[in-house]
Protein backbone atom coordinates (compact mmCIF):
# COMPACT_ATOMS: atom_id res chain seq x y z
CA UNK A 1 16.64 -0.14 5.65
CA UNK A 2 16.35 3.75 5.33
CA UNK A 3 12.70 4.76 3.96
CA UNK A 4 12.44 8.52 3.25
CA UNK A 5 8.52 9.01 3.13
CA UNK A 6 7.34 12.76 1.13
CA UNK A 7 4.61 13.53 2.56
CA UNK A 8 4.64 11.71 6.33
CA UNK A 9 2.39 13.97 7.92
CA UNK A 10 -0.74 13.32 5.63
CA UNK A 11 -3.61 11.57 4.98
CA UNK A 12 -1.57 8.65 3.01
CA UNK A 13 1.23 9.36 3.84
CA UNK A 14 0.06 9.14 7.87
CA UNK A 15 -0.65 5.91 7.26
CA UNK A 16 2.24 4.25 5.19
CA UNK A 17 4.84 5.86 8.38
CA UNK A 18 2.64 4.29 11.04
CA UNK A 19 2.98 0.85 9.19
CA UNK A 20 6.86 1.55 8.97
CA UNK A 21 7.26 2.80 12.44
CA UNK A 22 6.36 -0.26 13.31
CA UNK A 23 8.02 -2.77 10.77
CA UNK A 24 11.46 -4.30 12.21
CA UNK A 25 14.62 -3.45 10.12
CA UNK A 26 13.52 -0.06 8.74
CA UNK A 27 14.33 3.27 9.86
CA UNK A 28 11.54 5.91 9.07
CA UNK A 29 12.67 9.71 8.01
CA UNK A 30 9.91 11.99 6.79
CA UNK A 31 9.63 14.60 4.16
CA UNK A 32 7.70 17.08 3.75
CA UNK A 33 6.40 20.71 5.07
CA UNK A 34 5.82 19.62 8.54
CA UNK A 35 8.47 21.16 11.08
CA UNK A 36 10.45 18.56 12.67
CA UNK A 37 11.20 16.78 9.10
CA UNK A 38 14.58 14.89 8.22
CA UNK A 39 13.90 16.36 4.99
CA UNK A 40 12.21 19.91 4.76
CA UNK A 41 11.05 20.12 0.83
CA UNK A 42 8.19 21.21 -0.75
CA UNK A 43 7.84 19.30 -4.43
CA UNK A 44 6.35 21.97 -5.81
CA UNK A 45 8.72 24.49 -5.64
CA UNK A 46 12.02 22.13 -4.83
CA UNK A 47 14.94 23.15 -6.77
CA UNK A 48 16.49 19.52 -8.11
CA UNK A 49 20.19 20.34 -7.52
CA UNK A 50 19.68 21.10 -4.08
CA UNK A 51 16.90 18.44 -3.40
CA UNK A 52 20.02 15.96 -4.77
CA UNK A 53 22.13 17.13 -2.10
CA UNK A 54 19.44 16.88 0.81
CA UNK A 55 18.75 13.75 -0.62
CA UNK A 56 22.84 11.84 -0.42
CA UNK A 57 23.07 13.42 2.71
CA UNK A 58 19.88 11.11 3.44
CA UNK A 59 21.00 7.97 1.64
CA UNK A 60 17.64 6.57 1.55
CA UNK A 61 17.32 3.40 0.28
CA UNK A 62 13.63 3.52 -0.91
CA UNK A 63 11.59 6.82 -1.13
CA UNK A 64 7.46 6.41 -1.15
CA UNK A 65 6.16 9.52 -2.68
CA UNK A 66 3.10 10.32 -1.05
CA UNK A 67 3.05 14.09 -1.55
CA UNK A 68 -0.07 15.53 -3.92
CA UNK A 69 -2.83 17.60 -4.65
CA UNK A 70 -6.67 16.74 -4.84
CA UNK A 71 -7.91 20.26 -5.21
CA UNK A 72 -6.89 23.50 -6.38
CA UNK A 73 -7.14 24.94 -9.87
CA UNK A 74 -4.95 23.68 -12.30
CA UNK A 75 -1.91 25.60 -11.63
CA UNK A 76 -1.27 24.28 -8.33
CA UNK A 77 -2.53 20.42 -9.31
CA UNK A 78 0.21 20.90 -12.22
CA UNK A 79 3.02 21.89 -9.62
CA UNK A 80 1.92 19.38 -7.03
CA UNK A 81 1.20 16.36 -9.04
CA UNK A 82 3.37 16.79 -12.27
CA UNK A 83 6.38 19.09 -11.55
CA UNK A 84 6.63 17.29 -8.18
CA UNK A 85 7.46 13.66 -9.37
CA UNK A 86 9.57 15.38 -11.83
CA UNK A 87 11.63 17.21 -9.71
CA UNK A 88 11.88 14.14 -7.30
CA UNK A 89 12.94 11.96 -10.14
CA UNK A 90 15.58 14.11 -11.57
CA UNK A 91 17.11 14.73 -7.99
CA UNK A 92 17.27 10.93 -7.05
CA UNK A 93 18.94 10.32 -10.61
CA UNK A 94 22.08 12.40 -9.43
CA UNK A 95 22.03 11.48 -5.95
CA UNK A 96 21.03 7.90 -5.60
CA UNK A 97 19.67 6.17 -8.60
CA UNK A 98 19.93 2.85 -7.13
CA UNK A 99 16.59 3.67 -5.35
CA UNK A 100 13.63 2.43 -5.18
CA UNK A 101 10.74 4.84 -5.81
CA UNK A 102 7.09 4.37 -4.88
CA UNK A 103 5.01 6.77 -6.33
CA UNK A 104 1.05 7.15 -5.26
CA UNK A 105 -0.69 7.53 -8.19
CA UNK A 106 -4.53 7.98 -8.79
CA UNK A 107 -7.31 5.99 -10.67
CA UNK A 108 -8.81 9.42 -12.31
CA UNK A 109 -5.34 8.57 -15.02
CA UNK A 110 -7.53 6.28 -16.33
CA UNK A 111 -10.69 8.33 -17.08
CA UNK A 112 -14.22 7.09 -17.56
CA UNK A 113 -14.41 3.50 -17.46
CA UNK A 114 -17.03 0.93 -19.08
CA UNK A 115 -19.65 0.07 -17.02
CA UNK A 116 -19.95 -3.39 -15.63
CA UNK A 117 -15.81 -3.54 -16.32
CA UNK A 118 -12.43 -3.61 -14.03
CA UNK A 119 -9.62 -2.03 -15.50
CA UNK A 120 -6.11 -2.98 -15.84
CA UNK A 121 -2.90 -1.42 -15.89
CA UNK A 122 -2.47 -1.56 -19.99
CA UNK A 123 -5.83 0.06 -20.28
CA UNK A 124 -5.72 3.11 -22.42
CA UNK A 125 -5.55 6.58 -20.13
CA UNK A 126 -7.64 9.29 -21.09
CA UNK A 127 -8.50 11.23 -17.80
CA UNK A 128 -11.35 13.53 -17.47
CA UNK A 129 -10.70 16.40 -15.42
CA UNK A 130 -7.61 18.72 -14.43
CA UNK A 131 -6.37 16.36 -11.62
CA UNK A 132 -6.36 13.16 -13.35
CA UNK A 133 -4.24 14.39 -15.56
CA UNK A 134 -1.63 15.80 -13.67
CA UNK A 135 -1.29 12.37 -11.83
CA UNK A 136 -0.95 11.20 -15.17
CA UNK A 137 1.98 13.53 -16.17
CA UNK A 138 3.64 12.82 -12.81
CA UNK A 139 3.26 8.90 -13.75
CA UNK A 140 4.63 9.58 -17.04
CA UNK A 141 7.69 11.01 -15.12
CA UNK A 142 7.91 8.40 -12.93
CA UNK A 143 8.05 5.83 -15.32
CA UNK A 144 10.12 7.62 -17.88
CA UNK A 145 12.53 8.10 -15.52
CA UNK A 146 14.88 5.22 -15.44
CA UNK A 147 14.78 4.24 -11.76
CA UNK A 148 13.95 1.10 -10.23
CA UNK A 149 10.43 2.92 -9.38
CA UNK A 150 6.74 1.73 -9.25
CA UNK A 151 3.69 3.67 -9.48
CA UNK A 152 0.72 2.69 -7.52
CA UNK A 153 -2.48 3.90 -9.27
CA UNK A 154 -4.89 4.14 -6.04
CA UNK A 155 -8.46 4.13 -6.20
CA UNK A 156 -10.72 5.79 -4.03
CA UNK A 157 -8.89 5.93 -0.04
CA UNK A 158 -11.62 5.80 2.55
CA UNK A 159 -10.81 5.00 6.07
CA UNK A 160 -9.53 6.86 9.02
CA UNK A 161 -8.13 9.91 8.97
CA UNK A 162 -10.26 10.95 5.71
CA UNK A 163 -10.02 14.81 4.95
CA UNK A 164 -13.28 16.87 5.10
CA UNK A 165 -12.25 17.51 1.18
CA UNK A 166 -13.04 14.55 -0.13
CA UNK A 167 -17.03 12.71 0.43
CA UNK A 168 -16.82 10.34 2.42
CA UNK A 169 -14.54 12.51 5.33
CA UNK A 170 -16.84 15.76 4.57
CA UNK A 171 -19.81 13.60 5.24
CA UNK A 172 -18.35 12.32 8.43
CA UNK A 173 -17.93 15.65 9.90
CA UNK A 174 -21.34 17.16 8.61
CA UNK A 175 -23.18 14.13 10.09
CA UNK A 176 -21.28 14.80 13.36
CA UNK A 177 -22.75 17.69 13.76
CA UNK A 178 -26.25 16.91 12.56
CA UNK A 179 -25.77 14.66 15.51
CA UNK A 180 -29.19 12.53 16.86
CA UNK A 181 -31.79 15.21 15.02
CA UNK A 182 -34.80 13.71 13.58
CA UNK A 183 -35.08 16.15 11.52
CA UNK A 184 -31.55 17.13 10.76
CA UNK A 185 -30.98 17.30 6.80
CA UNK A 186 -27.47 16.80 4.97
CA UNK A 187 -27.60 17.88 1.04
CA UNK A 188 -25.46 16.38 -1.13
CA UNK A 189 -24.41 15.85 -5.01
CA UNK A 190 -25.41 13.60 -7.16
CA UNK A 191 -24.29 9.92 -5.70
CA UNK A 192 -25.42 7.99 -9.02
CA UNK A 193 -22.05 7.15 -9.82
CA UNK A 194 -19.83 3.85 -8.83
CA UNK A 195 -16.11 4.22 -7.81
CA UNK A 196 -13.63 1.55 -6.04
CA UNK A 197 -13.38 2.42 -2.99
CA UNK A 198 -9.94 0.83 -0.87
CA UNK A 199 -9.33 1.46 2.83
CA UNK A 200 -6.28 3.52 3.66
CA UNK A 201 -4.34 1.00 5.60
CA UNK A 202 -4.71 -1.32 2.73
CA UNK A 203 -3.11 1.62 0.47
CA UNK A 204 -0.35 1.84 3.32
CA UNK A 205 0.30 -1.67 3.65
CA UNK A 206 0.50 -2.03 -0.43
CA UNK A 207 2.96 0.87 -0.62
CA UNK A 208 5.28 -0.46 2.22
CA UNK A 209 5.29 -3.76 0.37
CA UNK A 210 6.48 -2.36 -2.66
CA UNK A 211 8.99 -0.36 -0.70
CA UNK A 212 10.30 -3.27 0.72
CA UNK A 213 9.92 -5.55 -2.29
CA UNK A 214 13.17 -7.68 -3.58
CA UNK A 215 13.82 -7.41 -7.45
CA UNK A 216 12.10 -5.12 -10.38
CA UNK A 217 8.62 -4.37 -10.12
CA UNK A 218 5.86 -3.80 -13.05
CA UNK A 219 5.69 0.16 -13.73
CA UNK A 220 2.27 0.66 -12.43
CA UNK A 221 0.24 -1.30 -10.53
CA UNK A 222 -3.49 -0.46 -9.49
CA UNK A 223 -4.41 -0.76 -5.69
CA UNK A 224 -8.07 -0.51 -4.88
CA UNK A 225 -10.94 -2.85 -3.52
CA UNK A 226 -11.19 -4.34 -7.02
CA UNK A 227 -15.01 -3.83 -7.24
CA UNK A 228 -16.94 -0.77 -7.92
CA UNK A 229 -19.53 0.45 -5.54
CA UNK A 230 -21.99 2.88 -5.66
CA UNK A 231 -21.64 6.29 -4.41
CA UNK A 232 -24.98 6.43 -2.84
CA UNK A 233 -24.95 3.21 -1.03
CA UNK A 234 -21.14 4.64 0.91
CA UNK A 235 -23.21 7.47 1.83
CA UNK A 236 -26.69 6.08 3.60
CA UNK A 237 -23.96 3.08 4.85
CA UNK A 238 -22.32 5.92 6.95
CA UNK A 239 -25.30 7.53 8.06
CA UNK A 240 -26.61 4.43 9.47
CA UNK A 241 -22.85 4.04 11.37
CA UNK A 242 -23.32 7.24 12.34
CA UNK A 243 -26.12 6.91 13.85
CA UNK A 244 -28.20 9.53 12.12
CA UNK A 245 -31.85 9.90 12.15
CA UNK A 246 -32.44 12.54 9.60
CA UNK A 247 -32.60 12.70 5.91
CA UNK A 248 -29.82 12.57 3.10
CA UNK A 249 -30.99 14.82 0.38
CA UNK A 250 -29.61 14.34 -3.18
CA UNK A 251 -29.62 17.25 -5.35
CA UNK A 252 -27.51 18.83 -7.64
CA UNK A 253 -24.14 17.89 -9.39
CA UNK A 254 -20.94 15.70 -7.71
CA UNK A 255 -17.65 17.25 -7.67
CA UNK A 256 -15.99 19.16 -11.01
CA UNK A 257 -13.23 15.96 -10.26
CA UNK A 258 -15.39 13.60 -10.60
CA UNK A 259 -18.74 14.94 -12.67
CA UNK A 260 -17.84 13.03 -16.27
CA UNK A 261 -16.84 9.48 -14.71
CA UNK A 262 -19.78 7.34 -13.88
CA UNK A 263 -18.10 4.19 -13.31
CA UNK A 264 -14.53 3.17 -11.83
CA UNK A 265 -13.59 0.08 -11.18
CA UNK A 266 -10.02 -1.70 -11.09
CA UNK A 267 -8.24 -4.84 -11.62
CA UNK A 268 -6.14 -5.58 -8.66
CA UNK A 269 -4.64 -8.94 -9.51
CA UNK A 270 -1.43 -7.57 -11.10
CA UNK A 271 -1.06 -6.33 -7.41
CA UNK A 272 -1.33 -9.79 -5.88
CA UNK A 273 0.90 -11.28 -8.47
CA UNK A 274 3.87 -8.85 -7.92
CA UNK A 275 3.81 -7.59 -4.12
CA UNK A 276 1.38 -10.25 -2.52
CA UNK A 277 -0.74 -8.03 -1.73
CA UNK A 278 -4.58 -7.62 -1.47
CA UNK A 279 -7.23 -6.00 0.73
CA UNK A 280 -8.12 -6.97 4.03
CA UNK A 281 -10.70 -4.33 5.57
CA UNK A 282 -14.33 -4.37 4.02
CA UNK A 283 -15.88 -0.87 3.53
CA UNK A 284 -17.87 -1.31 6.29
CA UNK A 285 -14.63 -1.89 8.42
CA UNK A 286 -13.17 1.17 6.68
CA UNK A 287 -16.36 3.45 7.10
CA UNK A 288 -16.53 2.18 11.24
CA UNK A 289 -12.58 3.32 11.31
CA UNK A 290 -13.64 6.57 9.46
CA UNK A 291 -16.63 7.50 11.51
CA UNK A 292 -15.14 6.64 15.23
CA UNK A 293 -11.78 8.97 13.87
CA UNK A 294 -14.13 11.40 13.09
CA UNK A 295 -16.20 10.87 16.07
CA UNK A 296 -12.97 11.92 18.08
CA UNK A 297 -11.85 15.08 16.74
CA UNK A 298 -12.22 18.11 18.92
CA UNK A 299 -15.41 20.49 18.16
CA UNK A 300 -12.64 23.55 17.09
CA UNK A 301 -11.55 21.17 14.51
CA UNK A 302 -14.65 20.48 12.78
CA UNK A 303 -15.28 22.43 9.39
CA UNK A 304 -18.39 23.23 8.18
């Protein structure tokens, strides 16, 4: 089985080609910016006609779309996260529409959630912020699109290999260099608010199983820890795995992502139902994983 992974070289998309590099049966072939590719494209800016003709040259027989955008203004979220699915869609209509796409999709679709609640997959969407809502559009073209194809709405990846963009692999790197100081201070945003937080390999392992998955599969299905968790308590439970001695000071705002949605928390049992599939690290597994990744990077590689 030929897997074409967009992507291969990131933080997701790392993961899901480890798990196939090692799965019997499957040949890997990464996508992506990254020299060395089998398939040199950049979503963004990918003209479909000629991404169709990379793409029968390929002959994949399942594609995971890992390629995306966290950051940015809302230009380059649009061209990443909407345009990019698009683009990928139309091009695997001409040249292989027998395929099976996985598409990573993102929990901010659904937008503030009710407190105390998981949400499912038929929940209304009504995200908050710029980049919720161009994973929406890029679900919308996913699932418009005709193709045997799947969208996984992920909740919040923590694990190794985190990027110093996002909280929890900032943190890491910022308590890294705080190091064993007693007094040693790390400011941060507001942590009042509760997300679902789902190791990485657990997002991997979900998005080869759909990849690999015999018959139709629902249009979206949500992939996270399936409880919600508060901010705050990921944050002093990573100090204390780090080590650190000195003080976490909460001030201020969280991110402009994230500000307006208090509480996220998903269902995960349409997940179980259609790929077998559930998670198997704890968070304190995945913050251990995070911290000793983090733990090895080389000093020129930290960022401040």
């Amino acid at each position: 089985m030929r897997i074409l992974v967009l992507g291969h070289t990131g933080y997701l998309g790392g993961h899901v080609a480890e798990q196939l590099r090692t799965r019997p049966g499957v040949r890997l072939l990464g996508g992506g910016r990254a020299p060395g590719a089998e398939l040199g494209v950049d979503l963004a800016t990918a003209d479909p006609l000629r991404l169709a003709d990379d793409l029968a040259v390929l002959a994949p027989d399942a594609v995971v779309n890992c390629a995306g955008a966290v950051g940015g203004d809302a230009v380059t979220l649009a061209e990443v996260n909407a345009r990019g699915p698009a683009v990928l869609c139309a091009a695997l209509r001409q040249a292989a529409p027998g395929v099976r796409l996985v598409h990573l999709g993102s929990a901010a679709e659904y937008g503030p959630g009710v407190h105390g609640e998981r949400v499912t997959e038929t929940a209304p969407v009504r995200p908050a912020a710029p980049y919720g809502a161009t994973k929406l559009a890029g679900t919308v073209a996913v699932t418009a699109s005709g193709l045997d194809a799947v969208v996984l709405r992920v909740g919040n990846p923590v694990g190794p290999g985190a990027p110093a963009a996002g909280l929890p692999g900032g943190l890491a790197l910022r308590l890294r260099r705080a190091g064993d100081d007693p007094d040693a201070v790390v400011p941060v945003g507001d942590l009042s608010a509760y997300r679902d937080f789902v190791d990485v390999r657990d997002v991997a392992r979900a998005a080869v199983l759909a990849a690999t998955a015999p018959g139709p599969l629902p249009a979206v299905l949500n992939i996270g820890g399936g409880k919600a968790v508060p901010v705050r308590e990921l944050v002093h439970a990573l100090a204390r795995t780090a080590g650190f001695r000195g003080r976490i000071e909460e001030a201020g705002g969280g991110s402009a992502r994230s500000a307006d949605v208090s509480w996220q928390c998903s269902d995960i049992t349409a997940a179980r139902e259609a790929i077998g599939w559930s998670p198997r690290h704890r968070l304190g597994d995945s913050l251990a994983a995070l911290w000793a990744a983090a733990s090895a990077v080389p000093e020129k590689g930290l960022v401040p």
